[in-house]
N, C-alpha and C. Protein backbone atom coordinates (compact mmCIF):
# COMPACT_ATOMS: atom_id res chain seq x y z
N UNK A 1 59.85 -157.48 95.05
CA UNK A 1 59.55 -156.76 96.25
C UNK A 1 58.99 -155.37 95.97
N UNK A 2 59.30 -154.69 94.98
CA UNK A 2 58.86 -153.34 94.90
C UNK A 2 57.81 -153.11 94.16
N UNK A 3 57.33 -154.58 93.59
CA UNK A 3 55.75 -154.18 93.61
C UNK A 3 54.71 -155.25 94.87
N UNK A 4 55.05 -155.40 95.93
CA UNK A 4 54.23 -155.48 97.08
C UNK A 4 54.47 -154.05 97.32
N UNK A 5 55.46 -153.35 97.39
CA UNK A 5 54.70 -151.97 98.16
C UNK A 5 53.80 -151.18 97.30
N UNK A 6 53.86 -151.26 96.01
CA UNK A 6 52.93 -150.34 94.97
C UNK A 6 51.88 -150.88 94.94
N UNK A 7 51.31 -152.30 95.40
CA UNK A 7 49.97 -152.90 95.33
C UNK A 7 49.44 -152.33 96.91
N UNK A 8 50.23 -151.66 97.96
CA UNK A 8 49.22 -151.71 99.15
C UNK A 8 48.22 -150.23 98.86
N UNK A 9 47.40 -150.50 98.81
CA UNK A 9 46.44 -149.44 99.15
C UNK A 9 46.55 -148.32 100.88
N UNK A 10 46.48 -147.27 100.53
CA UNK A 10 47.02 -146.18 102.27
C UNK A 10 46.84 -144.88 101.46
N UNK A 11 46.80 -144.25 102.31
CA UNK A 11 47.25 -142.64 102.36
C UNK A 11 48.98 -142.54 102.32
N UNK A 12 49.39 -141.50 101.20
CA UNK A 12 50.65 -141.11 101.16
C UNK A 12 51.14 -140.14 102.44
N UNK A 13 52.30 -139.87 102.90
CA UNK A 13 52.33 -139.05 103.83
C UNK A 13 52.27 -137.60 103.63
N UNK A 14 52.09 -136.81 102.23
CA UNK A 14 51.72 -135.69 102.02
C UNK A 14 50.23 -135.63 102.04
N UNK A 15 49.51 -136.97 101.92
CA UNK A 15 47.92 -137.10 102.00
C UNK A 15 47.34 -136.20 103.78
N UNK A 16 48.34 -137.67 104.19
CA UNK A 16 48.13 -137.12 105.78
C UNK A 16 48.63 -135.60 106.44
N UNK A 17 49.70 -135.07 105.91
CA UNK A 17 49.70 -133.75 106.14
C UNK A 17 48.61 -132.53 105.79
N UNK A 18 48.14 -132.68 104.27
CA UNK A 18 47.31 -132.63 104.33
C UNK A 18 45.56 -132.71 105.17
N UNK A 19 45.59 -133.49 104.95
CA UNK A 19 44.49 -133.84 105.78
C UNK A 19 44.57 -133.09 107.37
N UNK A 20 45.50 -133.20 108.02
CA UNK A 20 46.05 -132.57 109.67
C UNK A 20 45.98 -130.67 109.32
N UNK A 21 46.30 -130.61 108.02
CA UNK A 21 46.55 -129.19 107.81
C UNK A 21 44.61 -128.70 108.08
N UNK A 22 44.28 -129.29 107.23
CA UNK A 22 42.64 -128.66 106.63
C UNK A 22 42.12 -128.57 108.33
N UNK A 23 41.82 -130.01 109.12
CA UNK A 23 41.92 -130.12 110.21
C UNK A 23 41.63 -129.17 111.32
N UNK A 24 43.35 -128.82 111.30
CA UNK A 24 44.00 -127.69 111.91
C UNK A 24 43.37 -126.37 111.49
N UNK A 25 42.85 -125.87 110.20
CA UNK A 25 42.25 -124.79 109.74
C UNK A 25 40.77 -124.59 110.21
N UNK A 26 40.15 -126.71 110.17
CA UNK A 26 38.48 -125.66 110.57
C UNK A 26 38.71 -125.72 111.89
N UNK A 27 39.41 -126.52 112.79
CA UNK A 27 39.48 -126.11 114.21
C UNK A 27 39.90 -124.40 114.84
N UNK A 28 40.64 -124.20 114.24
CA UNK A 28 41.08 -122.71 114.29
C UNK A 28 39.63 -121.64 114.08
N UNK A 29 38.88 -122.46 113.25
CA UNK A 29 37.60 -121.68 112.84
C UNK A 29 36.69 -121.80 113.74
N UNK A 30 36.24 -123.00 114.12
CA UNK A 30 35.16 -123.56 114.66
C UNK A 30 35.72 -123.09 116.10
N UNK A 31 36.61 -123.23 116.95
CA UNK A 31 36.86 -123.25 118.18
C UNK A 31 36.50 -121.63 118.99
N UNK A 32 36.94 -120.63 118.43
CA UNK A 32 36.75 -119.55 118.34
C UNK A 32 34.79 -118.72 118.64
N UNK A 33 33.96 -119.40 117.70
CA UNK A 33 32.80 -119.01 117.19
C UNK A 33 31.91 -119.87 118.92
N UNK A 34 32.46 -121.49 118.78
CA UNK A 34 32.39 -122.07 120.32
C UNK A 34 32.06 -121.24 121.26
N UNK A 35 33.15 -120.42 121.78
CA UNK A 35 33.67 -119.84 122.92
C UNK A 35 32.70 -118.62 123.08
N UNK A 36 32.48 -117.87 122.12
CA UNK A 36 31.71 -116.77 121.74
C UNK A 36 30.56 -116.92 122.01
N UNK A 37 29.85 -118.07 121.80
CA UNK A 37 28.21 -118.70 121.87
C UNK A 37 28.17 -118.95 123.15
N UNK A 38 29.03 -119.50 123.94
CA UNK A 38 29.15 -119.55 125.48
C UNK A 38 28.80 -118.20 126.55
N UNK A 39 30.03 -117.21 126.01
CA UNK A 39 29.95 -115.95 126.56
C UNK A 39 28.23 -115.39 126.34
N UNK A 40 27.94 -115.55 125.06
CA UNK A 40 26.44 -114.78 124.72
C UNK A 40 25.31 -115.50 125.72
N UNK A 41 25.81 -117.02 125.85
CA UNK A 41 24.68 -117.25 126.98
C UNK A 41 24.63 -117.17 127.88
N UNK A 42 25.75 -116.90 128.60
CA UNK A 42 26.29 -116.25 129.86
C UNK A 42 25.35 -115.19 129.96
N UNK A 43 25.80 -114.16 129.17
CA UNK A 43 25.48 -112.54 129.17
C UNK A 43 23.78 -112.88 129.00
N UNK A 44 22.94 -113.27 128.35
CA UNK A 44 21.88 -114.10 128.42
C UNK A 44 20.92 -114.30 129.47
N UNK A 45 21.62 -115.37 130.19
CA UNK A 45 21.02 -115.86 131.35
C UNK A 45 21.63 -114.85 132.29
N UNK A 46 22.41 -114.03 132.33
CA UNK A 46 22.20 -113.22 133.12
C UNK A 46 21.06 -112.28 133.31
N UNK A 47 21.07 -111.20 131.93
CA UNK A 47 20.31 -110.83 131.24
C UNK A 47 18.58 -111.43 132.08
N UNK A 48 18.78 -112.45 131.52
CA UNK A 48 17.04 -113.25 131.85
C UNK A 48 16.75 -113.10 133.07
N UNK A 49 17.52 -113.63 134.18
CA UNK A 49 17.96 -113.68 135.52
C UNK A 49 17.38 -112.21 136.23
N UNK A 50 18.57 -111.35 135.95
CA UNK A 50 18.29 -109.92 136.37
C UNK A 50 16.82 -109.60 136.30
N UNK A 51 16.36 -109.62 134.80
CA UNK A 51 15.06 -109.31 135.03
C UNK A 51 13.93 -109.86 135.96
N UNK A 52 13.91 -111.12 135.71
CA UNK A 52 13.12 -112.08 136.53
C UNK A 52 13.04 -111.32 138.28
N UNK A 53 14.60 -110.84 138.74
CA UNK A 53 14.69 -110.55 140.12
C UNK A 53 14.27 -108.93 140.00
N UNK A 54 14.26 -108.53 139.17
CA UNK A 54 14.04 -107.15 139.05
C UNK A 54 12.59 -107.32 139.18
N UNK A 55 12.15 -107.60 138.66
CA UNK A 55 9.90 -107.96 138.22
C UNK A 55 9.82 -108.56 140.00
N UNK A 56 10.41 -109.06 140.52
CA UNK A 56 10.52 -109.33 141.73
C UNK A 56 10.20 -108.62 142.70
N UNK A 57 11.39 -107.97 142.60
CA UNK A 57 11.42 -106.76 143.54
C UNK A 57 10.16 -106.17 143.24
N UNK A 58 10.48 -105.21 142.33
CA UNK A 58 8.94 -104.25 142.33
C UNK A 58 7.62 -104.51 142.18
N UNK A 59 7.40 -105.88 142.45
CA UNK A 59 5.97 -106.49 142.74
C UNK A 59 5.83 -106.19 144.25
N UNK A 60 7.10 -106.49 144.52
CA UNK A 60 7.26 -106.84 146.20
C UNK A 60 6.73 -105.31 146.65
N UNK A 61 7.33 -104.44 146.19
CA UNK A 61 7.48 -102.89 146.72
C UNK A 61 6.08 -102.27 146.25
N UNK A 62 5.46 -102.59 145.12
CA UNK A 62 4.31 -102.41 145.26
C UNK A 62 2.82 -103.09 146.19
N UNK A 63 3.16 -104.40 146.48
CA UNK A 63 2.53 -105.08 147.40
C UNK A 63 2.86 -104.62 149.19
N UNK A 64 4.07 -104.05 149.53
CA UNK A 64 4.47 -104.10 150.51
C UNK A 64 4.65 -102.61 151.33
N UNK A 65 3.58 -101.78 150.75
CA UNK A 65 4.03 -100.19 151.44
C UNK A 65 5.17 -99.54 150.98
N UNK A 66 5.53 -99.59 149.64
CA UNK A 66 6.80 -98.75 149.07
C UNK A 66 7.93 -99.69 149.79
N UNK A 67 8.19 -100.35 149.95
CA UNK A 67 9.43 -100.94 150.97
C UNK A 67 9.66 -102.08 150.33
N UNK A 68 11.43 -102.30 150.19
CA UNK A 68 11.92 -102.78 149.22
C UNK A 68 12.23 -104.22 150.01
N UNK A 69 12.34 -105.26 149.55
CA UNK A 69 12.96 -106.68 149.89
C UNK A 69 14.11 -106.36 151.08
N UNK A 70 14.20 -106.86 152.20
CA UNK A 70 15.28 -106.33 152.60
C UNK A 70 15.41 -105.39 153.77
N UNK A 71 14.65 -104.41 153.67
CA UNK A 71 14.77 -103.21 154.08
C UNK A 71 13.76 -103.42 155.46
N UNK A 72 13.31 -104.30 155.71
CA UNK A 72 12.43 -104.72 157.05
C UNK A 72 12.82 -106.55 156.94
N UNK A 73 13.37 -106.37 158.44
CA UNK A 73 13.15 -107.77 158.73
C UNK A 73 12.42 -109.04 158.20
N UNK A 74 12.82 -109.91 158.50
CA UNK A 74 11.71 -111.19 158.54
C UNK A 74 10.55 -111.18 159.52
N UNK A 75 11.20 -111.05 160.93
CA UNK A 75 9.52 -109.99 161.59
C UNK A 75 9.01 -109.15 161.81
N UNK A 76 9.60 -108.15 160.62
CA UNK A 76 8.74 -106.28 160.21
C UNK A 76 9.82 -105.57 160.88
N UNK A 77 10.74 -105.74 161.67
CA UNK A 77 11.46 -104.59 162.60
C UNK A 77 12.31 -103.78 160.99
N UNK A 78 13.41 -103.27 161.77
CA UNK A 78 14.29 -103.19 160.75
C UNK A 78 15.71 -104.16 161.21
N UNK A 79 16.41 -104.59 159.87
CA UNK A 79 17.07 -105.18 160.04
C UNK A 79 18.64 -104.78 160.59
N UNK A 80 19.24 -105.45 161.76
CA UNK A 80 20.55 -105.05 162.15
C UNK A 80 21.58 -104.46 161.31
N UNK A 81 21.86 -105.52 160.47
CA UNK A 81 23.17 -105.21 159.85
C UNK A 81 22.88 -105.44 158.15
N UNK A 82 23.94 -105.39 157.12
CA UNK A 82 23.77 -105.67 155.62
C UNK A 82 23.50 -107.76 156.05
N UNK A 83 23.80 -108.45 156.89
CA UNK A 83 23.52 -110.25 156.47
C UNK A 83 21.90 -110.21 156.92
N UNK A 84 21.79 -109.01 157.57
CA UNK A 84 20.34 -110.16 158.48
C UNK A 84 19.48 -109.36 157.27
N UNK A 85 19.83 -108.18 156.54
CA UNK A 85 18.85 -107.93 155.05
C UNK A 85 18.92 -108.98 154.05
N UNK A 86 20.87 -109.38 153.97
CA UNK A 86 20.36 -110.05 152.91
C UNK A 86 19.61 -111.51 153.28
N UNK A 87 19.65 -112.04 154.24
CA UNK A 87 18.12 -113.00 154.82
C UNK A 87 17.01 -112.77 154.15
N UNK A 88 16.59 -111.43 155.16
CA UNK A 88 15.40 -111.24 155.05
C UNK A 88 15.04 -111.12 153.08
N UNK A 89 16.13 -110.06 152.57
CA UNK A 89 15.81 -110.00 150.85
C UNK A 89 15.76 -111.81 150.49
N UNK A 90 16.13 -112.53 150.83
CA UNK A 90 16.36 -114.02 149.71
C UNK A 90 14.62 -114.47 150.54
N UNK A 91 14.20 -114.32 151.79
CA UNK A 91 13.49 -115.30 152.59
C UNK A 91 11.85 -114.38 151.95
N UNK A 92 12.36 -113.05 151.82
CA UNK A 92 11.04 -112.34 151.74
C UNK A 92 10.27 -112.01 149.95
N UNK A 93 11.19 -113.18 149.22
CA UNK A 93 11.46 -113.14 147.88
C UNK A 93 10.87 -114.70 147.69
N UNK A 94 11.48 -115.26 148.75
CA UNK A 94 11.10 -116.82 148.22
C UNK A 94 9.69 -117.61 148.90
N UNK A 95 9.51 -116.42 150.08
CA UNK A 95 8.32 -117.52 150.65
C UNK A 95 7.07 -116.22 150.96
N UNK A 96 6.00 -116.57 151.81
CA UNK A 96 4.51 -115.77 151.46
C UNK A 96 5.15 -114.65 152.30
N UNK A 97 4.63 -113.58 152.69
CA UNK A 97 5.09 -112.60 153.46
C UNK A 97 3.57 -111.81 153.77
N UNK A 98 3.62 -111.08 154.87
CA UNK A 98 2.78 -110.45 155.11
C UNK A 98 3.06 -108.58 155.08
N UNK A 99 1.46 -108.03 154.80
CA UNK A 99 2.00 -106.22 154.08
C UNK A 99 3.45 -105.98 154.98
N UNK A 100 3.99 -106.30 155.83
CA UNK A 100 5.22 -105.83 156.93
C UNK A 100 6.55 -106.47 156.53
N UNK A 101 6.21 -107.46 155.87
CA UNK A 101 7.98 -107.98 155.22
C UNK A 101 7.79 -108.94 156.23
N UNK A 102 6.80 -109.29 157.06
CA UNK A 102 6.93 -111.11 158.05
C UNK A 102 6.97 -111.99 157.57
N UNK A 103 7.77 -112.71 157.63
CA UNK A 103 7.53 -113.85 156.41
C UNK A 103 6.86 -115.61 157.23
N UNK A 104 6.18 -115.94 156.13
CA UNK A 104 5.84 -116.75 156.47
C UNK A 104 5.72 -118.48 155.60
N UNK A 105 5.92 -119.77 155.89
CA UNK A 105 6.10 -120.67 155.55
C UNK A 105 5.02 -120.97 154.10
N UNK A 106 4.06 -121.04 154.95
CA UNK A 106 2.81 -121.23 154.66
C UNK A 106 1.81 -119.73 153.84
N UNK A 107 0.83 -119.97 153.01
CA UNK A 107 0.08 -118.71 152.74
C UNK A 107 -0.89 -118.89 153.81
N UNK A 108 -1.54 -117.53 154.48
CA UNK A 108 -2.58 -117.25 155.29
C UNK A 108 -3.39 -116.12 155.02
N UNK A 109 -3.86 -115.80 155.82
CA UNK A 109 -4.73 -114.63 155.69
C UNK A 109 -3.58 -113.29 155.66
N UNK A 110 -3.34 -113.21 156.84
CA UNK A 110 -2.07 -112.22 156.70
C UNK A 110 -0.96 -112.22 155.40
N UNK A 111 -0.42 -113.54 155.73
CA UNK A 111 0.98 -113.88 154.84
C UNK A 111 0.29 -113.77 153.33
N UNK A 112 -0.09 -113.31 152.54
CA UNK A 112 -1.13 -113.30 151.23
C UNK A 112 -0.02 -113.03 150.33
N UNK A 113 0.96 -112.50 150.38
CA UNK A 113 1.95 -111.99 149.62
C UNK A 113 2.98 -113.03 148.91
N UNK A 114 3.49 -113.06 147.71
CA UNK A 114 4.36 -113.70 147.40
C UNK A 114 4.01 -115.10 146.94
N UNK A 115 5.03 -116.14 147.47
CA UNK A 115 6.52 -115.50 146.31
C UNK A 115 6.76 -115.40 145.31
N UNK A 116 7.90 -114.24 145.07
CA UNK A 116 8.25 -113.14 143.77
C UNK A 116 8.79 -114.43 143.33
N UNK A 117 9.81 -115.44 143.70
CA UNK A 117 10.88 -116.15 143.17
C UNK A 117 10.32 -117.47 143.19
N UNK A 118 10.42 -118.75 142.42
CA UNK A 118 10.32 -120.22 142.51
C UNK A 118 11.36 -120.57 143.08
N UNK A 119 11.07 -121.95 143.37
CA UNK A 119 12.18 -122.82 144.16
C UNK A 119 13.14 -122.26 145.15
N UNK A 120 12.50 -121.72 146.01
CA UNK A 120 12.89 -121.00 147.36
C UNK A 120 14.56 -120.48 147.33
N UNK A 121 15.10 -120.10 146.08
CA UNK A 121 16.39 -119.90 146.43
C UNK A 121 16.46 -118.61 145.13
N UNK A 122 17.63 -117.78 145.31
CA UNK A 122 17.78 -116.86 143.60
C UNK A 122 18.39 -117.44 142.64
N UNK A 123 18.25 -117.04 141.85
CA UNK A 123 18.90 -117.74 140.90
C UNK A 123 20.46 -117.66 140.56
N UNK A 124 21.39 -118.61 140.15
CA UNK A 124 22.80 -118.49 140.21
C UNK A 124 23.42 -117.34 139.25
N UNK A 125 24.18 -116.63 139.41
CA UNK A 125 24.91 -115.81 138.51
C UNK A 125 25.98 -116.32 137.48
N UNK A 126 25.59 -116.67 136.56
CA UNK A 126 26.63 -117.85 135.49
C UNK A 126 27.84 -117.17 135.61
N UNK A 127 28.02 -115.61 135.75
CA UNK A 127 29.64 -115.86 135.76
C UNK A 127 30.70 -115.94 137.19
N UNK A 128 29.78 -116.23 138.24
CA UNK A 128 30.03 -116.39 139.30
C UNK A 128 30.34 -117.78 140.24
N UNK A 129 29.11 -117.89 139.46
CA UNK A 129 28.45 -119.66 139.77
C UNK A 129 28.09 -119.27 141.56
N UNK A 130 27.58 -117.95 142.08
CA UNK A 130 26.96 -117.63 143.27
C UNK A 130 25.38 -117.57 143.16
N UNK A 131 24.54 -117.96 143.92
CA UNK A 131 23.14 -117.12 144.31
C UNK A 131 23.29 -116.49 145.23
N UNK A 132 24.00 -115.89 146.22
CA UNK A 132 24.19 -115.41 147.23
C UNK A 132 23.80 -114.07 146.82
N UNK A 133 23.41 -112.91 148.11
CA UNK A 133 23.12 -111.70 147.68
C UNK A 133 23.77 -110.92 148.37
N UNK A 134 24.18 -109.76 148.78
CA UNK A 134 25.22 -108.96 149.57
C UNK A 134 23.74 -107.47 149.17
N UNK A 135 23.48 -107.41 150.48
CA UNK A 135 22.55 -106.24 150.78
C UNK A 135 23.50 -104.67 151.30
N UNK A 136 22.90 -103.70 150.73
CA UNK A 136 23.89 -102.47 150.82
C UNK A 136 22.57 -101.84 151.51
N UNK A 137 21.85 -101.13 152.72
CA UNK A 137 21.52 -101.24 153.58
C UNK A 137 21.28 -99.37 154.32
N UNK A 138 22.50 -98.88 153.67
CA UNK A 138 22.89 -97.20 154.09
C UNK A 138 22.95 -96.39 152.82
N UNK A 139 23.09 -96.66 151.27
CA UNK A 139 23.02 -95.81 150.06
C UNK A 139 21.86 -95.57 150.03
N UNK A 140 21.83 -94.11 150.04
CA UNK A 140 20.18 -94.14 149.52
C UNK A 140 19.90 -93.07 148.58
N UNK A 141 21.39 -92.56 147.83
CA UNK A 141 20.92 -92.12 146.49
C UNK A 141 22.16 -92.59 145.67
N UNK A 142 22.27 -93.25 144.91
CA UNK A 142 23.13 -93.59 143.47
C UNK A 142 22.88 -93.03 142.40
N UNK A 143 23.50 -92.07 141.99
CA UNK A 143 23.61 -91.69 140.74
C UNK A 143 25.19 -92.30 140.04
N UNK A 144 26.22 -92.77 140.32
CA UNK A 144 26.82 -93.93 140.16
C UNK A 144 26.93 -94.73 140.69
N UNK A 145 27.38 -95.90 140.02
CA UNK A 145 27.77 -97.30 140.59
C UNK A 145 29.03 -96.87 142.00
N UNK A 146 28.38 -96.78 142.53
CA UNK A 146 29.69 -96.58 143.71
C UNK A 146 30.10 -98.30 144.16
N UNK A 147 30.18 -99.03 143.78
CA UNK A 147 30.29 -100.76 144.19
C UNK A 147 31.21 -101.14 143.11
N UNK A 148 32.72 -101.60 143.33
CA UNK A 148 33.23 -102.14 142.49
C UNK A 148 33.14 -103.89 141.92
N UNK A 149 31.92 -104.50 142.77
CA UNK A 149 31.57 -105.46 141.99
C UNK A 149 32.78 -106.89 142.38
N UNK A 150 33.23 -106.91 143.54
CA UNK A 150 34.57 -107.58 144.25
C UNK A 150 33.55 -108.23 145.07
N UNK A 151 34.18 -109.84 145.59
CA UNK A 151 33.92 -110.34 146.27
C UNK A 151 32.73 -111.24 145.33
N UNK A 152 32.06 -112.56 146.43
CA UNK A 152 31.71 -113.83 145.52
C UNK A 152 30.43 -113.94 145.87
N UNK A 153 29.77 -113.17 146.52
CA UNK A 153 28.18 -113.34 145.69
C UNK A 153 27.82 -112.89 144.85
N UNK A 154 26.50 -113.31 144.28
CA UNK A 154 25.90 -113.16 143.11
C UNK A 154 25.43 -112.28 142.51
N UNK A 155 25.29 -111.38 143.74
CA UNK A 155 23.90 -110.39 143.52
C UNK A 155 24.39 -109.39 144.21
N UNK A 156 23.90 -107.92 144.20
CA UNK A 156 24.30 -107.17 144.87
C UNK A 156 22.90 -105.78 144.92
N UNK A 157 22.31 -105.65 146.04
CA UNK A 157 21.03 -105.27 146.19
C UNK A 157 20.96 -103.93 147.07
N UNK A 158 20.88 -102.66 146.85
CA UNK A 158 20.16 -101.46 147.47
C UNK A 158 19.19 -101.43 148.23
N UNK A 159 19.20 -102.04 149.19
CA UNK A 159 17.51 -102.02 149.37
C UNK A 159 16.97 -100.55 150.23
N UNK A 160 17.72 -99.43 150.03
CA UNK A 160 17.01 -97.87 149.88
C UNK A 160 16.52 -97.87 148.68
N UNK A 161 17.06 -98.03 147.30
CA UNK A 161 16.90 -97.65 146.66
C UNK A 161 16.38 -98.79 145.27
N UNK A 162 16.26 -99.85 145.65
CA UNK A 162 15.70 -100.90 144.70
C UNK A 162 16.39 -101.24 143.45
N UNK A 163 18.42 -100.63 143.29
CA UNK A 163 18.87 -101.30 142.53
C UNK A 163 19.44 -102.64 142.94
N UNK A 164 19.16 -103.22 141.39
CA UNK A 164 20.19 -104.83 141.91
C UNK A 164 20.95 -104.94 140.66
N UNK A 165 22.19 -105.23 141.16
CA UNK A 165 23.11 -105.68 140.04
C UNK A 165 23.44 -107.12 139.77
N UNK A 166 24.07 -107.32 138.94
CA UNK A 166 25.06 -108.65 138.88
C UNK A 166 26.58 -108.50 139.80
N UNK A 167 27.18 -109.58 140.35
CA UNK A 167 27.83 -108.99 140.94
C UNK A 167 29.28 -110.09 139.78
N UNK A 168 29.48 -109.03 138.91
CA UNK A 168 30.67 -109.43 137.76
C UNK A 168 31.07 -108.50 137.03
N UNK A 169 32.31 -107.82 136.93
CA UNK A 169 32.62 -106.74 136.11
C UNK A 169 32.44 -106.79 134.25
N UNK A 170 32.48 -108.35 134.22
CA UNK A 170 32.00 -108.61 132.66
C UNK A 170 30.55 -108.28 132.41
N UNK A 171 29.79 -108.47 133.43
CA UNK A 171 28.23 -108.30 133.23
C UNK A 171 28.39 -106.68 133.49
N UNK A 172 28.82 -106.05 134.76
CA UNK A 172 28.69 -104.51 134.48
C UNK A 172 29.31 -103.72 133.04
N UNK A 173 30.17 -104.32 132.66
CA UNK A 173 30.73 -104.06 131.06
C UNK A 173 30.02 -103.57 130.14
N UNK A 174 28.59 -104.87 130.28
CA UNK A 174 27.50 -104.58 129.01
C UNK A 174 26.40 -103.87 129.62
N UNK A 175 26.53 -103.28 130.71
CA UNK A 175 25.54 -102.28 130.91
C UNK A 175 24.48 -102.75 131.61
N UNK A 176 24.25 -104.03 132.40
CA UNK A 176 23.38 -104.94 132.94
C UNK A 176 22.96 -104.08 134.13
């Protein structure tokens, strides 16, 4: 009997500890470096994002009489409150507009303007997972961030003054 067990071929059980140990070591390694490559594309596509809406805007403001996304209606008035800007900022970003901020479906003679943005919507904020925008409507000089960056849209837009942020305290962190 005690040489059927010396003829079976296996791993000893210090083999297998082994083996679970090394394992356990590059996971400890590898899992870490993972997580890190995630965050960088986060910060990234934010990064990319921002700009894209930034080149946006100031196409817009140069096409549009100094006047920022936002800051005039969808039919030129001015807008009521901070929702009916942020409308008009997502609608006057995504579709043709005319010199007054009118927006329109279609390009025309008038409507010649636009759009700053593809696929009629903004783009999502990866650490949010929002496109939504929250228009600030009454600042009209920032020399700080007076906005603590709370609450679940994406974006967060001046339209006195033509800043836009991310709306994530990890993205304000790195200086975005």
């Amino acid at each position: 009997m005690t040489r059927y067990f010396r003829d079976q071929k296996g791993f000893t059980l210090i083999e297998m500890i082994i083996v679970v140990i090394i394992m356990g070591i590059l996971a400890a390694v590898i899992i870490p470096r993972i997580s890190m490559t995630t965050d960088d594309a986060r910060l990234n596509t934010t990064k990319t994002d921002l700009s894209a809406l930034r080149s946006g805007v100031e196409i817009y403001f140069a096409q549009h009489n100094n006047e920022y996304p936002g800051a005039k209606s969808i039919t030129g008035g001015t807008p009521g409150d901070a929702a009916a800007a942020a409308t008009a900022f997502l609608q006057q970003l995504t579709q043709y507009t005319e010199a007054d901020g009118t927006v329109s479906a279609t390009k025309t003679a008038d409507a010649k303007y636009g759009p700053y943005i593809k696929g009629g919507a903004l783009p999502v904020n990866p650490y949010n997972d929002s496109s939504a925008v929250v228009c600030d409507i009454t600042t009209a000089d920032i020399t700080t961030r007076d906005w603590d960056g709370t609450g679940t849209a994406g974006w967060h837009f001046y339209t006195k003054t033509g800043v836009l942020v991310a709306n994530d305290s990890a993205a304000h962190a790195t200086g975005l």
